[in-house]
N, C-alpha and C. Protein backbone atom coordinates (compact mmCIF):
# COMPACT_ATOMS: atom_id res chain seq x y z
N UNK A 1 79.98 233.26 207.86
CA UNK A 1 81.41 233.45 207.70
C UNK A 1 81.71 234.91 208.01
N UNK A 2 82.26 235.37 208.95
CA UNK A 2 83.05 236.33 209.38
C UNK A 2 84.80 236.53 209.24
N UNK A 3 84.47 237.84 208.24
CA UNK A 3 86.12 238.25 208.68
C UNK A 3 86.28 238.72 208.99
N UNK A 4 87.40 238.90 209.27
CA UNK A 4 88.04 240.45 210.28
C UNK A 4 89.01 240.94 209.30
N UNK A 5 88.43 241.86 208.27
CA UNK A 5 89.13 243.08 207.27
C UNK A 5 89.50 244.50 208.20
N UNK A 6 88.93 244.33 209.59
CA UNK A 6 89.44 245.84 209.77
C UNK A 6 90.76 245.56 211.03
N UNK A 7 91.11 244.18 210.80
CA UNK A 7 92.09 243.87 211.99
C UNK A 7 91.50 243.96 213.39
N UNK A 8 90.99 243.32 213.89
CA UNK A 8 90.29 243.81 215.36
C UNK A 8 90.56 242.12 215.91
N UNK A 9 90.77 240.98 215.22
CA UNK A 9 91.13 239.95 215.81
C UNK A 9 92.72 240.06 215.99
N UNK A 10 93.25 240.96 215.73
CA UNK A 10 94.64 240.58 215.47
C UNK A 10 95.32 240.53 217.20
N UNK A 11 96.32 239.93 217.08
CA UNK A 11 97.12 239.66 218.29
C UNK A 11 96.03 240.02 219.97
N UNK A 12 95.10 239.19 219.93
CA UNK A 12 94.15 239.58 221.08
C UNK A 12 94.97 237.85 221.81
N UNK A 13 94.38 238.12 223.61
CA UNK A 13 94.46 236.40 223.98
C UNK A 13 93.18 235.66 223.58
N UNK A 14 93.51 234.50 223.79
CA UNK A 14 92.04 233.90 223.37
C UNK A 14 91.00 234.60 223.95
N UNK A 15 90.97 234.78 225.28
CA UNK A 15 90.16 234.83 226.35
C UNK A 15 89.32 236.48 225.53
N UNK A 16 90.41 237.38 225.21
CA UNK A 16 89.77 238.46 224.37
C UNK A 16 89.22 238.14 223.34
N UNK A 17 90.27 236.90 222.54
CA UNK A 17 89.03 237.06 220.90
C UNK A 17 88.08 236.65 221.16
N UNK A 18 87.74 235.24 222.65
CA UNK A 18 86.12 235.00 222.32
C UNK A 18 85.10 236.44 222.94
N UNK A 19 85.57 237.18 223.53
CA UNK A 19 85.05 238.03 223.77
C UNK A 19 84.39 239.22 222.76
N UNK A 20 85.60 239.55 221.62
CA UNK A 20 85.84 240.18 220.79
C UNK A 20 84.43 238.90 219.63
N UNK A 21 84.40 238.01 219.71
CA UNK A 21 83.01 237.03 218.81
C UNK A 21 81.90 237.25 218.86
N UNK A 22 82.14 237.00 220.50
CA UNK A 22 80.65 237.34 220.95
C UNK A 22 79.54 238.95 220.73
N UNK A 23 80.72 239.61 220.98
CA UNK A 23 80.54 241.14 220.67
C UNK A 23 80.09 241.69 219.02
N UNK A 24 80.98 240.70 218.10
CA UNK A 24 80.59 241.40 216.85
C UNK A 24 79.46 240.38 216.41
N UNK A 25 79.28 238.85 216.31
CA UNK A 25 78.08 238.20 216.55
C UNK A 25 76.84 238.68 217.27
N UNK A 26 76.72 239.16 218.56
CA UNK A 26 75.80 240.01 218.91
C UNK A 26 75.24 241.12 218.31
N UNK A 27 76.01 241.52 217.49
CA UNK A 27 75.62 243.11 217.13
C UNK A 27 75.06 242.37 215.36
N UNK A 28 75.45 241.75 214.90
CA UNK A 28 75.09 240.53 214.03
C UNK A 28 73.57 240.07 214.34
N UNK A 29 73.72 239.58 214.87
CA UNK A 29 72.54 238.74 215.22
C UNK A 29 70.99 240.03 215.57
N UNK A 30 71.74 241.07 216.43
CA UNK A 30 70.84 242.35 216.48
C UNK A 30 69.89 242.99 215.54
N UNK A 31 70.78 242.98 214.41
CA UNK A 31 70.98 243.43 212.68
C UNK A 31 69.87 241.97 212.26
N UNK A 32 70.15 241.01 212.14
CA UNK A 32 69.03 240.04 211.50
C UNK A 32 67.39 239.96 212.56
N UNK A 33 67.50 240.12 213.82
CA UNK A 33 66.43 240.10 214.44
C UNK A 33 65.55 241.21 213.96
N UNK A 34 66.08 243.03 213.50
CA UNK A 34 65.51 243.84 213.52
C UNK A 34 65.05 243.55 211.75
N UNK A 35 65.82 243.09 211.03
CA UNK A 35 65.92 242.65 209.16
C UNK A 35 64.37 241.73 209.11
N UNK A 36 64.03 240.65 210.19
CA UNK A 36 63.37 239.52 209.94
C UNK A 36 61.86 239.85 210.95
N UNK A 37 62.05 241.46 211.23
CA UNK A 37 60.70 241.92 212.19
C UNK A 37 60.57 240.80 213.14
N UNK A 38 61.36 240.27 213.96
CA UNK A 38 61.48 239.41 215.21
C UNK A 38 61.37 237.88 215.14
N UNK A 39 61.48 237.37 213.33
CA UNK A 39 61.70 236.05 213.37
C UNK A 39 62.55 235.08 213.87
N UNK A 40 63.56 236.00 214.08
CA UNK A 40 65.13 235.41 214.38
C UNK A 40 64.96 235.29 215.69
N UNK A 41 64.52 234.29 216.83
CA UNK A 41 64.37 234.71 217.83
C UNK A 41 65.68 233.48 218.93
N UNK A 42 66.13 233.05 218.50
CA UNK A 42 67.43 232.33 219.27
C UNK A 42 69.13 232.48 218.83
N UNK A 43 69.86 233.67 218.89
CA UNK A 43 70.81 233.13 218.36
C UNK A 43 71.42 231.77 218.34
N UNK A 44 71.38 231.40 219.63
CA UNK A 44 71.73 229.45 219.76
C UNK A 44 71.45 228.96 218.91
N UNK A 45 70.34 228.94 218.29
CA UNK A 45 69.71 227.69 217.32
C UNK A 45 69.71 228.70 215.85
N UNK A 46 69.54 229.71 215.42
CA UNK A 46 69.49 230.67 214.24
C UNK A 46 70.44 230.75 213.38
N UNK A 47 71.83 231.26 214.20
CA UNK A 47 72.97 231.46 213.48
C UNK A 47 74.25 229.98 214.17
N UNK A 48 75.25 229.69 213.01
CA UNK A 48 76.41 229.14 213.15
C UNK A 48 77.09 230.04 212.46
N UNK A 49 78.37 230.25 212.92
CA UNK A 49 79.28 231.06 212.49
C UNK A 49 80.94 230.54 212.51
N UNK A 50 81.20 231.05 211.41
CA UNK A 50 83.18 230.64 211.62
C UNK A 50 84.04 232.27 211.43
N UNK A 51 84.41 231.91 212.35
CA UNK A 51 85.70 233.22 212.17
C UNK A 51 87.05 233.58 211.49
N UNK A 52 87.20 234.63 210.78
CA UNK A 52 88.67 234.47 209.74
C UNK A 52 89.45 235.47 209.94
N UNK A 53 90.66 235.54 210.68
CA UNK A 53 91.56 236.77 210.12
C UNK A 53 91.77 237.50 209.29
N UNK A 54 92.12 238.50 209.09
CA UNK A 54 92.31 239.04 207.71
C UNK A 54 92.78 238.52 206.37
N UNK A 55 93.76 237.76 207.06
CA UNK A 55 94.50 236.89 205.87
C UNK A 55 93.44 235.42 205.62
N UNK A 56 92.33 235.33 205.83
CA UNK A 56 91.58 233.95 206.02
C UNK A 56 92.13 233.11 206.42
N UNK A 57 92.28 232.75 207.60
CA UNK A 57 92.90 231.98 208.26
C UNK A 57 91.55 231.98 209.19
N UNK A 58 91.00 230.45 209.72
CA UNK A 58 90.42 229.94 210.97
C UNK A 58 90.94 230.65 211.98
N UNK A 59 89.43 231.43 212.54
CA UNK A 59 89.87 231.96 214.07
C UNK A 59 89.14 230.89 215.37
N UNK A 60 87.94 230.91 214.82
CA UNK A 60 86.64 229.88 215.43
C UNK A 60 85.61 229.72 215.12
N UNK A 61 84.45 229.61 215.72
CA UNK A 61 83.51 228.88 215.49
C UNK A 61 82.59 229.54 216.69
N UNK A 62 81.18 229.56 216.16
CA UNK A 62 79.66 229.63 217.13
C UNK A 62 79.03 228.14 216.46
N UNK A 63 78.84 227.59 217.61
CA UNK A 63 77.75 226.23 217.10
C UNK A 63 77.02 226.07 218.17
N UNK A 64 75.56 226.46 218.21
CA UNK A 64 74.54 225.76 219.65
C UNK A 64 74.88 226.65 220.81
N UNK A 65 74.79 227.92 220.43
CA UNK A 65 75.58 228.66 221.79
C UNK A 65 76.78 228.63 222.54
N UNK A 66 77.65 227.56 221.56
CA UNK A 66 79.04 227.85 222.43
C UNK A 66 79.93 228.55 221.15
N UNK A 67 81.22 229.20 221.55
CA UNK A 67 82.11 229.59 221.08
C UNK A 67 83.43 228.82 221.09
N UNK A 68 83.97 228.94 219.99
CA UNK A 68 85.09 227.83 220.28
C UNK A 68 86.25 228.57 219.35
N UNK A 69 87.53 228.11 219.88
CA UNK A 69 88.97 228.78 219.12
C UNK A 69 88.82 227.49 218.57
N UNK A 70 89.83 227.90 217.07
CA UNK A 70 90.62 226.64 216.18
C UNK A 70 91.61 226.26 217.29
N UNK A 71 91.96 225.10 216.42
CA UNK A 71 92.96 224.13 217.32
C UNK A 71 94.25 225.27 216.75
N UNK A 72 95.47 224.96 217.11
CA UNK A 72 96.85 226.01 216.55
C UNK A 72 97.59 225.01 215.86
């Protein structure tokens, strides 16, 4: 579960927030590979993730290597 407390999802296009996912998930996933001395070795299969606005509100989703927006 990811939020976004420092506003960085706010008013992006989709096309930016999945960009803006991938980016803070990566740096995520970086952080547990170096935590687990190289156990973590697929984000695809390791982590699922959901995304929240500040206000918790559904942004999206990581499942199996894809990224996905909520429906609106």
């Amino acid at each position: 579960m990811i939020i976004d407390n420092r506003g960085i999802f706010s008013d992006k296009s989709e096309r930016a927030l999945l960009s803006q996912f991938k980016k803070e998930l990566e740096a995520i996933y970086s952080s547990l590979y170096e935590a687990t001395g190289g156990m973590a070795t697929d984000m695809n299969t390791d982590i699922v993730a959901a995304f929240y606005s500040r206000e918790q509100n559904p942004l999206g989703s990581f499942y199996q290597g894809e990224y996905h927006l909520w429906e609106k």
